[in-house]
Protein backbone atom coordinates (compact mmCIF):
# COMPACT_ATOMS: atom_id res chain seq x y z
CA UNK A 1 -69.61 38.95 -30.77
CA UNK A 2 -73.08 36.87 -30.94
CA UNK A 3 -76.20 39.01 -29.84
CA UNK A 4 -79.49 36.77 -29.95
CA UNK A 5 -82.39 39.13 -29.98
CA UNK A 6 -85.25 38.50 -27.32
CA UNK A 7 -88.69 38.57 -28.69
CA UNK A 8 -89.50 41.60 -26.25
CA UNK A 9 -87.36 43.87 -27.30
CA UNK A 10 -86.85 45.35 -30.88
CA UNK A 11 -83.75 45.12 -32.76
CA UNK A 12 -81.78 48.06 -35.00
CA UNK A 13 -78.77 48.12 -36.96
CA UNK A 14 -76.91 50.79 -38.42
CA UNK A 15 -75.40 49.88 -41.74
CA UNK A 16 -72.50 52.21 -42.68
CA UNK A 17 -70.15 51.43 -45.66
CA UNK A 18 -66.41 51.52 -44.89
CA UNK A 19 -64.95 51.00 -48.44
CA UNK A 20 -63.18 54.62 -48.52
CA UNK A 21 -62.00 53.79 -45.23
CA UNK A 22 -60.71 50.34 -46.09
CA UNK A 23 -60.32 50.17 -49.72
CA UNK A 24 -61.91 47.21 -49.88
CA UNK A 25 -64.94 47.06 -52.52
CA UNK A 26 -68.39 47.32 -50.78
CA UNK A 27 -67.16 46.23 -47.03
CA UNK A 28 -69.69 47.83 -44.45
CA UNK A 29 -69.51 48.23 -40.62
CA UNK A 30 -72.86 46.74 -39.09
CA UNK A 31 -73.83 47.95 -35.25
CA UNK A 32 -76.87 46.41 -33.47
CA UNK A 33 -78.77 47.63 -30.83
CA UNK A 34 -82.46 48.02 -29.25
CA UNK A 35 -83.01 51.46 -30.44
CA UNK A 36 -82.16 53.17 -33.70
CA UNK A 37 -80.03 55.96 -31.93
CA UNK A 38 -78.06 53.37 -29.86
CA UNK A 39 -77.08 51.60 -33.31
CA UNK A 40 -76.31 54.85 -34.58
CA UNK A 41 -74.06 55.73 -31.83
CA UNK A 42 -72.43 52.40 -32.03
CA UNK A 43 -71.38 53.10 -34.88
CA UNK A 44 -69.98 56.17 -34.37
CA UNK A 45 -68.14 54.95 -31.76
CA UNK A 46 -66.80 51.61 -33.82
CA UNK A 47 -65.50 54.30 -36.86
CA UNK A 48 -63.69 55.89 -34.40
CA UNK A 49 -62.19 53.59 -32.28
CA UNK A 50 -61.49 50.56 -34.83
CA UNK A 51 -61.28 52.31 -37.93
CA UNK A 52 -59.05 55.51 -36.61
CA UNK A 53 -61.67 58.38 -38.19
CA UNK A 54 -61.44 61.71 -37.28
CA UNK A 55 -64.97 63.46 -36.77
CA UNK A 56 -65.35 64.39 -40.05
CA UNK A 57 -64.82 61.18 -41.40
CA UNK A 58 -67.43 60.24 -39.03
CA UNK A 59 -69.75 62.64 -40.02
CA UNK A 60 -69.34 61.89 -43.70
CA UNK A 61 -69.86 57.98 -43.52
CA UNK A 62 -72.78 58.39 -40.99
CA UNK A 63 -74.62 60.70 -43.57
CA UNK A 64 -74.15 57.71 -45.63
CA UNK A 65 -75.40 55.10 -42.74
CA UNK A 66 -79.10 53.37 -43.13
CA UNK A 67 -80.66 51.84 -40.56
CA UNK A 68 -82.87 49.04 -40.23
CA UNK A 69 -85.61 47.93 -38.13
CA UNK A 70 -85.06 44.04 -37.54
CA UNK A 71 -86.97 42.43 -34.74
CA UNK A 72 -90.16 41.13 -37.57
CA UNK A 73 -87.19 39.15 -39.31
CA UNK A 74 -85.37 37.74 -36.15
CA UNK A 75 -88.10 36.98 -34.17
CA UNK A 76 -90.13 34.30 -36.23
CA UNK A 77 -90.22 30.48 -35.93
């Protein structure tokens, strides 16, 4: 799925690596949203339902999770 942000609104993602999930080296799940806790919750929601974790799974990759404030690097030009 595309999401283009609009310049009125600010832009999160949650970054959460998946590699002991997947096995594969450095793969990450990436969730955007307009608020840090929606990203967040996104992502909880994505580990669960796409990647089969149980809710300590969840709770182990989330302490993991960073996320990032990215409206300032979207919305130029």
């Amino acid at each position: 799925m595309v999401q283009e942000p609009r310049r009125d609104e600010p832009l999160y993602s949650c970054i959460v690596p998946v590699e002991s999930v997947t096995g594969n080296q450095e793969e990450e799940l990436i969730t955007f949203a307009t608020s840090a806790s929606s990203a967040h919750h996104q992502a909880e929601q994505m580990l669960a339902d796409s990647y089969g974790c149980n809710v300590d799974q969840i709770k182990k990759l989330m302490e993991l999770a960073r996320i990032e404030y990215l409206s300032p690097w979207c919305s130029q030009g």
